[in-house]
N, C-alpha and C. Protein backbone atom coordinates (compact mmCIF):
# COMPACT_ATOMS: atom_id res chain seq x y z
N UNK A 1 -18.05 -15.99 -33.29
CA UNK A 1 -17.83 -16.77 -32.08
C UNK A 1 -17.74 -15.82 -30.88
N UNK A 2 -18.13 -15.96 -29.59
CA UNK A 2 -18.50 -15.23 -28.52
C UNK A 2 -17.09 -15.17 -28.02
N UNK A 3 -16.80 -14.37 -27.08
CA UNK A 3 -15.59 -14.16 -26.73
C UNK A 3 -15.50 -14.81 -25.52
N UNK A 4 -14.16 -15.62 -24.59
CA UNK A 4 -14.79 -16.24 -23.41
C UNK A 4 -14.82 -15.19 -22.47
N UNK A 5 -15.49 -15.59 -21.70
CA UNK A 5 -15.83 -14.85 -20.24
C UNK A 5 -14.59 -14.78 -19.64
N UNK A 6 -14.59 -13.80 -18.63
CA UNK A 6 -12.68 -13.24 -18.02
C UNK A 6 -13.10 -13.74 -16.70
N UNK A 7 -12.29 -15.04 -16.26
CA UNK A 7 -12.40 -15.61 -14.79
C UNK A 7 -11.67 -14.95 -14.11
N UNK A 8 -12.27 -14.09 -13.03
CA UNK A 8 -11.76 -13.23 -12.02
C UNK A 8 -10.66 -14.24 -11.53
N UNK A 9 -10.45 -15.11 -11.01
CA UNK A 9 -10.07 -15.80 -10.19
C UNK A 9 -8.74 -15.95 -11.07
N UNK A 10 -8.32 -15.89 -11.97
CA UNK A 10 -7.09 -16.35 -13.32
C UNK A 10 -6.41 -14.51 -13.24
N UNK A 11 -7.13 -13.64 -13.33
CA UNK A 11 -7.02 -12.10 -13.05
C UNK A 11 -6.51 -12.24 -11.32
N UNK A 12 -6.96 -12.18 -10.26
CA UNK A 12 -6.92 -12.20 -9.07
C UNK A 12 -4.93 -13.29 -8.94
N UNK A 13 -5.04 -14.17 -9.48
CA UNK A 13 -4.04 -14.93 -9.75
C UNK A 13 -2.45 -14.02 -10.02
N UNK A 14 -3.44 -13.55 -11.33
CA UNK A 14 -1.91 -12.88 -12.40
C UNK A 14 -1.30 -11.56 -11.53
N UNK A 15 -2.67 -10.78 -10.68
CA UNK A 15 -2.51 -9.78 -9.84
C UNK A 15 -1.56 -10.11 -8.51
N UNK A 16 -1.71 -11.26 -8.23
CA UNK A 16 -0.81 -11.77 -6.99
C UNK A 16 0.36 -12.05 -7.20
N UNK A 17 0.89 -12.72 -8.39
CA UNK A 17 1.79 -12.96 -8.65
C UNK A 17 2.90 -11.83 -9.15
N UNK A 18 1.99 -11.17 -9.56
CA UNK A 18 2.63 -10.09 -10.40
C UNK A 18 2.90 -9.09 -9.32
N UNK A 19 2.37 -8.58 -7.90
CA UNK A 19 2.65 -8.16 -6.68
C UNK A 19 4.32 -8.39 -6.35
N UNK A 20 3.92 -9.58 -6.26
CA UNK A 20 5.20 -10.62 -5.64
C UNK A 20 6.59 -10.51 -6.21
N UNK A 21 6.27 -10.58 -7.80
CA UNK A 21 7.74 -10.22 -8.95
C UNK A 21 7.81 -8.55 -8.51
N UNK A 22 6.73 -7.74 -9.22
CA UNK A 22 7.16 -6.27 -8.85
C UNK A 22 8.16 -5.98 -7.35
N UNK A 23 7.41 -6.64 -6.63
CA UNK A 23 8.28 -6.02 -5.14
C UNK A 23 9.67 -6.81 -4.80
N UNK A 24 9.85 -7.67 -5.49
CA UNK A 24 11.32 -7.75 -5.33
C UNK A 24 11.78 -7.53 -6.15
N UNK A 25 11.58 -7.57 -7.65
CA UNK A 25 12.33 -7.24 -9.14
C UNK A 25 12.37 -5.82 -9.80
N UNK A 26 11.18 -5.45 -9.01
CA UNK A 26 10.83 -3.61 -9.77
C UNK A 26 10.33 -3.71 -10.95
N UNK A 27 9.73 -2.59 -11.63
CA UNK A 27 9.00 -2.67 -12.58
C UNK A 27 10.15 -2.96 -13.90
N UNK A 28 10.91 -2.78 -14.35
CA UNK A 28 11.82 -2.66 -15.32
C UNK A 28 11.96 -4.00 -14.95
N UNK A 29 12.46 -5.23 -13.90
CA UNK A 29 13.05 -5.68 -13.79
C UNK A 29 11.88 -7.30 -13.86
N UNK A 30 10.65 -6.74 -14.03
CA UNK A 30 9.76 -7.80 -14.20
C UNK A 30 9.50 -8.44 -15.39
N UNK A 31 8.73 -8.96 -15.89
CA UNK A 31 8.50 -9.51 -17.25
C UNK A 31 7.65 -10.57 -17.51
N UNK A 32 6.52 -10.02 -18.17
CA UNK A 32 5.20 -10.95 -18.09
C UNK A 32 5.39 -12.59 -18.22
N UNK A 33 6.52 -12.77 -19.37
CA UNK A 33 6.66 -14.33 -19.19
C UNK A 33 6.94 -14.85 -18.00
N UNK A 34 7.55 -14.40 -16.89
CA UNK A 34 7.81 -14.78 -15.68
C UNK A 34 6.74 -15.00 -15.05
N UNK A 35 6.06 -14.18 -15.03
CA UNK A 35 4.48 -13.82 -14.23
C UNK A 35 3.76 -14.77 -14.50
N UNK A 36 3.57 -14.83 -15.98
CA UNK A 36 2.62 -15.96 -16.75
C UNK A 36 3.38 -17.59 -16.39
N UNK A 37 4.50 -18.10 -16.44
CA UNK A 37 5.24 -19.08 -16.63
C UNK A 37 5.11 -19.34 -14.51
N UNK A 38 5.06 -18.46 -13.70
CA UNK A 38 4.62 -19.02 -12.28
C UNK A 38 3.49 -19.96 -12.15
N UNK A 39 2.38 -18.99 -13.23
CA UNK A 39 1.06 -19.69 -13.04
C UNK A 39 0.43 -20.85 -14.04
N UNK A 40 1.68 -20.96 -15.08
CA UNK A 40 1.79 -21.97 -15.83
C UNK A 40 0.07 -21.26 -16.78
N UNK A 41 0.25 -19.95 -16.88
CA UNK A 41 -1.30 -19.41 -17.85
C UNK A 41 -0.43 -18.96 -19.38
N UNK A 42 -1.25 -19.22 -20.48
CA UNK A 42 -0.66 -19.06 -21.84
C UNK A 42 -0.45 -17.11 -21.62
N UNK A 43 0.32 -16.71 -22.70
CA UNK A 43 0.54 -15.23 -22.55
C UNK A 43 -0.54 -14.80 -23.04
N UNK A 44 -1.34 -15.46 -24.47
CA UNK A 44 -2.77 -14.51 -24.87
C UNK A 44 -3.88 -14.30 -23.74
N UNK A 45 -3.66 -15.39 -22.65
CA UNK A 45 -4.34 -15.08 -21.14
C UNK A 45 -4.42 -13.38 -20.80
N UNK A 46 -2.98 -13.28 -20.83
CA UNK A 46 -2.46 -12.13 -20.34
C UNK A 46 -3.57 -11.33 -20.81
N UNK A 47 -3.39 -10.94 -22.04
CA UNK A 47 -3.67 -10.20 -22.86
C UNK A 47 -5.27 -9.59 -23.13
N UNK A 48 -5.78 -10.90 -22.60
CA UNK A 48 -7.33 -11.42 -22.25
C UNK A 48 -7.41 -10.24 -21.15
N UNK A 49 -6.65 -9.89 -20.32
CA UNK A 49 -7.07 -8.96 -18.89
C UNK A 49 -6.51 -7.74 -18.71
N UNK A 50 -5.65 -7.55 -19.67
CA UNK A 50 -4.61 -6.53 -19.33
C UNK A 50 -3.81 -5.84 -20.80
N UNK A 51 -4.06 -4.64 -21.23
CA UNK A 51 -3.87 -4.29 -22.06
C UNK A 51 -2.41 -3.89 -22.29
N UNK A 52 -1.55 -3.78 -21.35
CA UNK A 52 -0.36 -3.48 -21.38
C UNK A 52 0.55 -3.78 -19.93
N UNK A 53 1.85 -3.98 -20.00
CA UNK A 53 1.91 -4.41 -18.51
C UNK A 53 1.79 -3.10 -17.51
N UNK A 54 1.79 -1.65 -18.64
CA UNK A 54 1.57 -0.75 -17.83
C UNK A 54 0.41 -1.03 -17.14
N UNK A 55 -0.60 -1.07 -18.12
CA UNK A 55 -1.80 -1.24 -16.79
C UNK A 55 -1.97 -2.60 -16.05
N UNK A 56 -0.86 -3.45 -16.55
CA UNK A 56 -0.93 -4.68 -15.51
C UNK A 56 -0.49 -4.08 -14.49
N UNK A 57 0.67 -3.03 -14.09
CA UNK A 57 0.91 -2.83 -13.05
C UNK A 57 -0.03 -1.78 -12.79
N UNK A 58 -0.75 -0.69 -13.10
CA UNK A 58 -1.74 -0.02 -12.44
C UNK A 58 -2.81 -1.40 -11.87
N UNK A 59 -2.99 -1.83 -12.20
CA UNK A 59 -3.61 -3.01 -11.36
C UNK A 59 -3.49 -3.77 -10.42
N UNK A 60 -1.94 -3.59 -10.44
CA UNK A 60 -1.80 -4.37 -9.36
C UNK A 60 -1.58 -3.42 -8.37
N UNK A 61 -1.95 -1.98 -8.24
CA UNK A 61 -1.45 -0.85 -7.39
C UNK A 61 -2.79 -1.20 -6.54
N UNK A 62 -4.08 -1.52 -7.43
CA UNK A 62 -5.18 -1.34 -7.01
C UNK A 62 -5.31 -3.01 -5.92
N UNK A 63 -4.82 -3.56 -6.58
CA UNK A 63 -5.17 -5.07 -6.09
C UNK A 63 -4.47 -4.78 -4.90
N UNK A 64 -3.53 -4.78 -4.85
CA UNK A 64 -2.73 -4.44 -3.70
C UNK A 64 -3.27 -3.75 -2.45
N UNK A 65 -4.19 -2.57 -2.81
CA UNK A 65 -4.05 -1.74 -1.97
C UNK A 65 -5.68 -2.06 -1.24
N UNK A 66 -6.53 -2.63 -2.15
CA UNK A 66 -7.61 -3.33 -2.19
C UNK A 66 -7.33 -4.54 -0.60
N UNK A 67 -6.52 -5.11 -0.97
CA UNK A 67 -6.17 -6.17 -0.47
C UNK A 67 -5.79 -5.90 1.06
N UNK A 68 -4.93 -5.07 1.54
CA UNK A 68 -4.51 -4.21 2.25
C UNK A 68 -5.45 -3.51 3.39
N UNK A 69 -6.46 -2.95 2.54
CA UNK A 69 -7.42 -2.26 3.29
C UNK A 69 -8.26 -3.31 3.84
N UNK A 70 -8.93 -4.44 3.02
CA UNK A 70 -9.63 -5.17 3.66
C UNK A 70 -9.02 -6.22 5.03
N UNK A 71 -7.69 -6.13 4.62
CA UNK A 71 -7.38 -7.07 6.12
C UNK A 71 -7.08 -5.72 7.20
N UNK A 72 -6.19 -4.06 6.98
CA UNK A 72 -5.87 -3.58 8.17
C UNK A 72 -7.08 -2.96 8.34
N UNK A 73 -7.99 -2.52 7.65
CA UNK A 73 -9.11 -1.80 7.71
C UNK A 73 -10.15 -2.95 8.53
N UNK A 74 -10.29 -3.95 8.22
CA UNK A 74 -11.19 -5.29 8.81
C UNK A 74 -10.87 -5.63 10.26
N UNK A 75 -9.38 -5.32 10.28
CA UNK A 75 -8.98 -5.43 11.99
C UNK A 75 -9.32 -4.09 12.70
N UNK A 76 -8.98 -3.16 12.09
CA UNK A 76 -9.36 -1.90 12.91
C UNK A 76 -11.32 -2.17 12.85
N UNK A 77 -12.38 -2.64 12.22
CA UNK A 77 -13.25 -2.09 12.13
C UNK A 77 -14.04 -2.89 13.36
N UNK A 78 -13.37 -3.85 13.94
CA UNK A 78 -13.67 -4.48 15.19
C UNK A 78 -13.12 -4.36 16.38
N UNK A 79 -12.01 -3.31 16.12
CA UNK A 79 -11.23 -3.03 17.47
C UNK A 79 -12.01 -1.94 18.40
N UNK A 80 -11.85 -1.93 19.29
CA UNK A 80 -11.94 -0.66 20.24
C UNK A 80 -11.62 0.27 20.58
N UNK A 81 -10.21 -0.01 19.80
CA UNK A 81 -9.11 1.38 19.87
C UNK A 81 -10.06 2.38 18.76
N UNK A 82 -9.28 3.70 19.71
CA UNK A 82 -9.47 5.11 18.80
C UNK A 82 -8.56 6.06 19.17
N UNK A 83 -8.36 6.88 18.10
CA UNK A 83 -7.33 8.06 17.84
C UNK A 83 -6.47 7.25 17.79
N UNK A 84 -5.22 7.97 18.46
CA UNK A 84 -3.88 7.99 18.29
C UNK A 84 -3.26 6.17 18.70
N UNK A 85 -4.14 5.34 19.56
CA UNK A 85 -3.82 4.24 19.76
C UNK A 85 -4.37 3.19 18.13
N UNK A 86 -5.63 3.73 17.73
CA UNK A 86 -5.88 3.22 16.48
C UNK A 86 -5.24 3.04 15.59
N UNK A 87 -4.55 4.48 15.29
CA UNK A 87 -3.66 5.09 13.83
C UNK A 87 -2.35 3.93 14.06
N UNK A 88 -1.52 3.71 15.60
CA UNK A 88 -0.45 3.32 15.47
C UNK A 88 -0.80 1.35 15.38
N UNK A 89 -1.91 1.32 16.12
CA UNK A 89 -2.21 -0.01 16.02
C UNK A 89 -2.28 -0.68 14.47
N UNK A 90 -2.35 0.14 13.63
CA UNK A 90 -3.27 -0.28 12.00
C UNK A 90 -1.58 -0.09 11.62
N UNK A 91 -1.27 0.90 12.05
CA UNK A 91 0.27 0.66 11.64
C UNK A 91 1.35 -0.44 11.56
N UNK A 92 1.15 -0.99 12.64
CA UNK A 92 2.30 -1.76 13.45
C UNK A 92 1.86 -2.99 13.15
N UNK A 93 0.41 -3.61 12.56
CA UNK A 93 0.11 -4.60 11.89
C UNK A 93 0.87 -4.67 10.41
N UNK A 94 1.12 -3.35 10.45
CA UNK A 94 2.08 -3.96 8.87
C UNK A 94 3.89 -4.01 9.40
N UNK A 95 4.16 -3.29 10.21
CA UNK A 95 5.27 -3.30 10.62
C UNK A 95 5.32 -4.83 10.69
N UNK A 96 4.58 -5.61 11.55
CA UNK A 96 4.96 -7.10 11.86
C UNK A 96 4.67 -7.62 10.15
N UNK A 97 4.18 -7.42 9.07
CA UNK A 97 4.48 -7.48 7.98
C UNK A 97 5.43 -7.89 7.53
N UNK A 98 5.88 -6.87 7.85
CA UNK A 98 7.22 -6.28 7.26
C UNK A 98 8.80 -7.25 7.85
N UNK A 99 7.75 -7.25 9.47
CA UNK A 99 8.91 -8.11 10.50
C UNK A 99 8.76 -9.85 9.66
N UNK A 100 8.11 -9.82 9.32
CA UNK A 100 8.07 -11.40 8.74
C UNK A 100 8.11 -12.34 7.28
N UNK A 101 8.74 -10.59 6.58
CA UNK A 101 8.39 -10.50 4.96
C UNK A 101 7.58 -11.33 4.63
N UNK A 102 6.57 -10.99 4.61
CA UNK A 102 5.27 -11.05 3.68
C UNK A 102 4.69 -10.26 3.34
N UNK A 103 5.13 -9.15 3.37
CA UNK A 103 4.62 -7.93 2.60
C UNK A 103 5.57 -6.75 2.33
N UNK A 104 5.16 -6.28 0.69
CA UNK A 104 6.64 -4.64 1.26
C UNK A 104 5.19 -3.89 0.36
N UNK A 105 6.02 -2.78 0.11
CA UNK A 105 4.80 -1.28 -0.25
C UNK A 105 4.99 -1.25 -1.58
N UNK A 106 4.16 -1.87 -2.65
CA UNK A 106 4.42 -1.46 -3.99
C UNK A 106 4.17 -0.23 -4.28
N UNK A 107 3.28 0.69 -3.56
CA UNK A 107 2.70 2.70 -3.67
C UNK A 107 4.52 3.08 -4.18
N UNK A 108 5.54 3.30 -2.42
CA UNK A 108 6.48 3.38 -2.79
C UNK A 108 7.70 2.66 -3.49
N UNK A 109 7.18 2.06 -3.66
CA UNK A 109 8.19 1.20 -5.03
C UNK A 109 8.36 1.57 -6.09
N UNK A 110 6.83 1.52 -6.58
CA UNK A 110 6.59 1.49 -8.03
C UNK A 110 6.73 3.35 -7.95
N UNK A 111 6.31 4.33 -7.07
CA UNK A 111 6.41 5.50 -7.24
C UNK A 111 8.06 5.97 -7.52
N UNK A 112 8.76 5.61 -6.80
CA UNK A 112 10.51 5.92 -6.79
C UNK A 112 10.56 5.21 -8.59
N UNK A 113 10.25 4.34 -9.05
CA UNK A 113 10.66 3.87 -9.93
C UNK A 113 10.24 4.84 -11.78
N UNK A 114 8.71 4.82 -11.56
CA UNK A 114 8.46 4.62 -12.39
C UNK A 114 7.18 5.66 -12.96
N UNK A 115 6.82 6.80 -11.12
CA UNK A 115 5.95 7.41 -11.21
C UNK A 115 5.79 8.61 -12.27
N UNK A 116 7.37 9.07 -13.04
CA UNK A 116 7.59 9.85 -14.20
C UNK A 116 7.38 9.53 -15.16
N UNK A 117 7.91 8.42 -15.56
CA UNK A 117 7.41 7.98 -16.94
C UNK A 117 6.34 7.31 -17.26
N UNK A 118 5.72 6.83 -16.38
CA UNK A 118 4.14 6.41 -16.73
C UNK A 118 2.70 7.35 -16.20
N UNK A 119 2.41 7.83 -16.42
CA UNK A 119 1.02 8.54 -16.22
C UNK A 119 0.03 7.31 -15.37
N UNK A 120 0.07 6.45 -16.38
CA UNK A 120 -0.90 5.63 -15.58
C UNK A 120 -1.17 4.94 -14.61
N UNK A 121 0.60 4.68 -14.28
CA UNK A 121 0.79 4.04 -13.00
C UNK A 121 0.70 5.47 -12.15
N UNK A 122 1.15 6.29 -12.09
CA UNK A 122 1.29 7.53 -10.90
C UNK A 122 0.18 7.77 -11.05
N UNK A 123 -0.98 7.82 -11.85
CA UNK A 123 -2.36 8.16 -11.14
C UNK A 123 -2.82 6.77 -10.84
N UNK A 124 -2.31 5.97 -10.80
CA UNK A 124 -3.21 4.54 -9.79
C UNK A 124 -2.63 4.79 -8.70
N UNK A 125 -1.51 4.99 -7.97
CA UNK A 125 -0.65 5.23 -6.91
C UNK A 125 -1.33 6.53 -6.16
N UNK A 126 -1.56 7.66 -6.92
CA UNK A 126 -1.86 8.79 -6.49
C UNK A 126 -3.47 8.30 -6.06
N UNK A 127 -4.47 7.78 -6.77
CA UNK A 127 -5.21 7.71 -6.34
C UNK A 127 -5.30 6.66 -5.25
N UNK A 128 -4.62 5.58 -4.41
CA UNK A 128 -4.62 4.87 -3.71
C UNK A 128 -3.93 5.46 -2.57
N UNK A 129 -2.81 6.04 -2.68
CA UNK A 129 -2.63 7.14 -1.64
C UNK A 129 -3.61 8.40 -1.16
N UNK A 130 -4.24 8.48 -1.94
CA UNK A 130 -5.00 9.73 -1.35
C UNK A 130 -6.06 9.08 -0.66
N UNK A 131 -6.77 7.41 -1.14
CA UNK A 131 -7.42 7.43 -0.24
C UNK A 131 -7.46 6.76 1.43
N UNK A 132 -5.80 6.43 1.07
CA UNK A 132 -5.23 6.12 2.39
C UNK A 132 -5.17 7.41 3.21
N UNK A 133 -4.87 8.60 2.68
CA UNK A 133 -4.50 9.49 3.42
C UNK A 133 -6.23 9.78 3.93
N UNK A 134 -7.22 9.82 3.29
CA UNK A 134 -8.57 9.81 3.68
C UNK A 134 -8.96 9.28 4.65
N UNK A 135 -8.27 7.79 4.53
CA UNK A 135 -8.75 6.74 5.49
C UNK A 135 -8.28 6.99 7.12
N UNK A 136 -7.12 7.83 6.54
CA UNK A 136 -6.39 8.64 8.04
C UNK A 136 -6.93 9.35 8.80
N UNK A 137 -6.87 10.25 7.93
CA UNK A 137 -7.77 11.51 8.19
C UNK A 137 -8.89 11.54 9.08
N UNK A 138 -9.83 10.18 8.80
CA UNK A 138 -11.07 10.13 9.86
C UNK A 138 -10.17 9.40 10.95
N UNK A 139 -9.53 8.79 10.97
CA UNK A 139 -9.20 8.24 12.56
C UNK A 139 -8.07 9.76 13.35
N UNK A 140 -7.67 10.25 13.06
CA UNK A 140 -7.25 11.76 13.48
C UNK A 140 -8.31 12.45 13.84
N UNK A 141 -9.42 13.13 13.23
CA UNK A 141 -10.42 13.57 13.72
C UNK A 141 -10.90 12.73 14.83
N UNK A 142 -10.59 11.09 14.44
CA UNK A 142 -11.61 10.50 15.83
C UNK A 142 -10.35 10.94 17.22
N UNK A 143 -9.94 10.98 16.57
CA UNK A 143 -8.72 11.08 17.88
C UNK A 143 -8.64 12.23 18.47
N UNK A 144 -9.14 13.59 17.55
CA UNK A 144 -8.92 14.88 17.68
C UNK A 144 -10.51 15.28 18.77
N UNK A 145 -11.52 13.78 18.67
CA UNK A 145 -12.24 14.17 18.99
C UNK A 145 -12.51 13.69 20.59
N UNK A 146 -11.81 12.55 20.71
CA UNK A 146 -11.50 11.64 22.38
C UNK A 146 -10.59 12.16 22.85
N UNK A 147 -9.28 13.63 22.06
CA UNK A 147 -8.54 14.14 23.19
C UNK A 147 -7.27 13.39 22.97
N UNK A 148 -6.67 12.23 22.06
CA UNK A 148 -5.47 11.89 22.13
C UNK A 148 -4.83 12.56 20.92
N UNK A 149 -5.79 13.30 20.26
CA UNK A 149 -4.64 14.29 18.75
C UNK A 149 -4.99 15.67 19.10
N UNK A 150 -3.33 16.08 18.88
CA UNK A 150 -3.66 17.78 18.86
C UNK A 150 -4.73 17.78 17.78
N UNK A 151 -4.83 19.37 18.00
CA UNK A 151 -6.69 19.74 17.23
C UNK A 151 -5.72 21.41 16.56
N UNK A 152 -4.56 21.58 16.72
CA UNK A 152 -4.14 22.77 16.06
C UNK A 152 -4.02 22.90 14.84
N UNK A 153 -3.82 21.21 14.26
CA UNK A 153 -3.58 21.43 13.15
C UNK A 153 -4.65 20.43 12.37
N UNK A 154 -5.50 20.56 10.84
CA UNK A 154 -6.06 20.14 10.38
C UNK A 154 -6.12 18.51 10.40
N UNK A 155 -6.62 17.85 10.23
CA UNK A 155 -6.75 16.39 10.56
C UNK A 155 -6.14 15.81 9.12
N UNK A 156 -7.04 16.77 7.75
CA UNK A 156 -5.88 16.18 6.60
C UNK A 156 -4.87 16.33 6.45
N UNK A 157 -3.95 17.67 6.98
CA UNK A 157 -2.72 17.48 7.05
C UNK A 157 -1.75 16.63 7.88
N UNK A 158 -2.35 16.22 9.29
CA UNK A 158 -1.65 14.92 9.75
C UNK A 158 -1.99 14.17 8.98
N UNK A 159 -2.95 13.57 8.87
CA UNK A 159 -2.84 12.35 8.01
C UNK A 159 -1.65 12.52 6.94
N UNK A 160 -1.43 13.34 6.09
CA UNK A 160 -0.61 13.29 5.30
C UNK A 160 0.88 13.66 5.71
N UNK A 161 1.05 13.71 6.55
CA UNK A 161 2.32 14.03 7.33
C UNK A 161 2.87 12.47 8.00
N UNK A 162 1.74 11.90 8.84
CA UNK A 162 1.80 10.39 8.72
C UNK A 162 2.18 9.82 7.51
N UNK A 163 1.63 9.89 6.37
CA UNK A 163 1.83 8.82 5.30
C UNK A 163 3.48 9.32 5.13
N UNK A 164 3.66 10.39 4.93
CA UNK A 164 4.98 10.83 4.29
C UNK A 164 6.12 10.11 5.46
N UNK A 165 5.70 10.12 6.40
CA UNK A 165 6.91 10.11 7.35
C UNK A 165 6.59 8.03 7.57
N UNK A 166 5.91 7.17 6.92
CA UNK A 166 5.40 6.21 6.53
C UNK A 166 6.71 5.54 5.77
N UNK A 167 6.38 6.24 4.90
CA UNK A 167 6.90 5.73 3.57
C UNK A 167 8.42 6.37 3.68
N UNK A 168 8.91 7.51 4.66
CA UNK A 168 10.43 7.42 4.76
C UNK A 168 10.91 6.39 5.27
N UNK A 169 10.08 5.96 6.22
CA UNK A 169 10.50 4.99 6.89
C UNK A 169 11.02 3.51 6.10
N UNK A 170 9.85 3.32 5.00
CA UNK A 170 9.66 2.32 4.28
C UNK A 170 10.85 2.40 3.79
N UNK A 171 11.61 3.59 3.50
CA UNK A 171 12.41 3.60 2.46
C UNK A 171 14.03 3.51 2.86
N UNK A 172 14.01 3.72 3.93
CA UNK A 172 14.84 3.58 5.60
C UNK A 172 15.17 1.90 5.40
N UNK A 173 13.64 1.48 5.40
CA UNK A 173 13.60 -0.55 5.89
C UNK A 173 14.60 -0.74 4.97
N UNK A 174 14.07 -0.62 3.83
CA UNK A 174 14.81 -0.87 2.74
C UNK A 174 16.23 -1.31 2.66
N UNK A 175 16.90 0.28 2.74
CA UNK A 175 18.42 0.25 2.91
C UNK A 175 19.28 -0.18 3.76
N UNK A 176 18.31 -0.70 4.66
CA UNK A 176 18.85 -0.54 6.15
C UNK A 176 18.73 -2.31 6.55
N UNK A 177 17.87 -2.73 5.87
CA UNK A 177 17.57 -4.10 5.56
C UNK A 177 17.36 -4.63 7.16
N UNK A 178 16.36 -3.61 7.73
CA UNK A 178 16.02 -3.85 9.03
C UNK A 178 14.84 -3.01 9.16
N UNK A 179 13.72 -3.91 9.95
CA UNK A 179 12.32 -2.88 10.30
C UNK A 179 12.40 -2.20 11.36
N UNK A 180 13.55 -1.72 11.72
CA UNK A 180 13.95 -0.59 12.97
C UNK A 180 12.91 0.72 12.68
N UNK A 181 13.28 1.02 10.95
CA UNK A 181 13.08 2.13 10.58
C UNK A 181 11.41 2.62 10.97
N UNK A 182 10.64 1.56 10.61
CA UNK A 182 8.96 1.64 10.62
C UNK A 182 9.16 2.04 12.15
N UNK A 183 9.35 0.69 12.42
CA UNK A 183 9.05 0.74 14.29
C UNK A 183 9.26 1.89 14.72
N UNK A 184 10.65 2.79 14.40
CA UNK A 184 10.91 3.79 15.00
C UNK A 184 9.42 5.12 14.74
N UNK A 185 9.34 5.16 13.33
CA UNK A 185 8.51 6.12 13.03
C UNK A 185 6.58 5.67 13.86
N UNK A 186 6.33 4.82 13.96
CA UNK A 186 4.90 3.92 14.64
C UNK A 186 5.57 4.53 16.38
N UNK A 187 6.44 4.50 16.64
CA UNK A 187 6.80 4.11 17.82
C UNK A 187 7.30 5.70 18.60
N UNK A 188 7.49 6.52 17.75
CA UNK A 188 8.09 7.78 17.91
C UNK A 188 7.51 8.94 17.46
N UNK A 189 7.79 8.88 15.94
CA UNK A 189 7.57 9.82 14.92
C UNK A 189 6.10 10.39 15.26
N UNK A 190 5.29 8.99 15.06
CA UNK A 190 4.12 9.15 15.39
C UNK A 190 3.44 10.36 16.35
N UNK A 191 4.06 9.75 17.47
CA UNK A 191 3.66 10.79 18.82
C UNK A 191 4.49 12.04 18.78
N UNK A 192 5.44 12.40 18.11
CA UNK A 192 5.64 13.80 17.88
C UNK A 192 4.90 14.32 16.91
N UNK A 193 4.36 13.84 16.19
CA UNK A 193 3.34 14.39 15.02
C UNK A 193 2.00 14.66 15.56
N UNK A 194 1.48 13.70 16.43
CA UNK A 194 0.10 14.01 16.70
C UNK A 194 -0.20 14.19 17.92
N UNK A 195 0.82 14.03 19.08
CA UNK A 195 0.53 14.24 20.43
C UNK A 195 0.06 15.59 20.52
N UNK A 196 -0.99 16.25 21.25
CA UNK A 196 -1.01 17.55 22.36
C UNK A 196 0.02 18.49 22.50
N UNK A 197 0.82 19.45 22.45
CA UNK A 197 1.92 19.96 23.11
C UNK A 197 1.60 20.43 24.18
């Protein structure tokens, strides 16, 4: 007997949902029957797409970040802004995110949690961060190249100086149970990192 076909759309589903539990429950704190029992899908479903919930959650690092790029990446790819007004603009679209919970950062979530003991999740994370930090990287050069980013220092290392000082922030929101923290770093941090001296 043929095996059935895997409906993206039942995958795309389990990936959303499973977003949603991870970022408020944490990985330890999730549990596929929950996931499965939202979408009212049998558990051999599961099983049908996802070989372990480890790589359910490397999947959802990807879905996530997938997801992410196509809406801040889709707004920046029609804007007009460049350099340093770009970088903070693509930013501050998640800040209002953040201002309206509908979104938090599973990268640093699932990394604080869980990036030691699983291999597979810290290289889905690692590889989705790096190509955020990529994705940086060219709008710094564009910036380095219209005159609003210093040019002293390499364009991949801001970028990655951005993400880091990103994700303190994220981690700031958190505790602080206020998006002061982002704003401040979009709003501040930013321009001490990449302004001219």
């Amino acid at each position: 007997m043929a095996r059935p076909r895997k409906n993206e759309h039942i995958k795309d589903e389990l990936l959303s949902a499973g977003l949603e539990t991870l970022l408020t429950k944490g990985y330890h704190g999730t549990g596929i029957k929950e996931v499965l029992d939202k979408l009212g899908v049998p558990k051999g479903s599961f099983y049908h797409y996802f070989k372990s919930k480890e790589m359910f959650a490397a999947e959802v690092v990807h879905f996530y970040a997938r997801d992410l790029n196509e809406r801040i990446l889709g707004v920046m790819a029609g804007s007009k802004k460049t350099g340093l007004i770009a970088i903070k603009h693509a930013f501050m679209l998640m800040v209002e995110e953040y201002r309206s919970g509908t979104c938090g950062c599973i990268l640093g979530a699932l990394a604080s949690e869980i990036s030691e003991t699983s291999e597979i999740c810290r290289l889905a994370i690692l590889k989705e961060v790096e190509n955020w930090n990529s994705m940086l990287a060219v709008l710094v050069t564009q910036g380095q190249k219209d005159g609003t980013i210093r040019t002293d220092l390499e364009a991949e290392f801001l970028a990655k100086m951005l993400w880091n000082c990103w994700e303190g922030g994220v981690l700031r929101m958190k505790v602080e149970a206020s998006s002061t923290a982002v704003e401040d770093v979009v709003n501040k941090m930013f321009d001490a990192i990449l302004l001219k001296k």
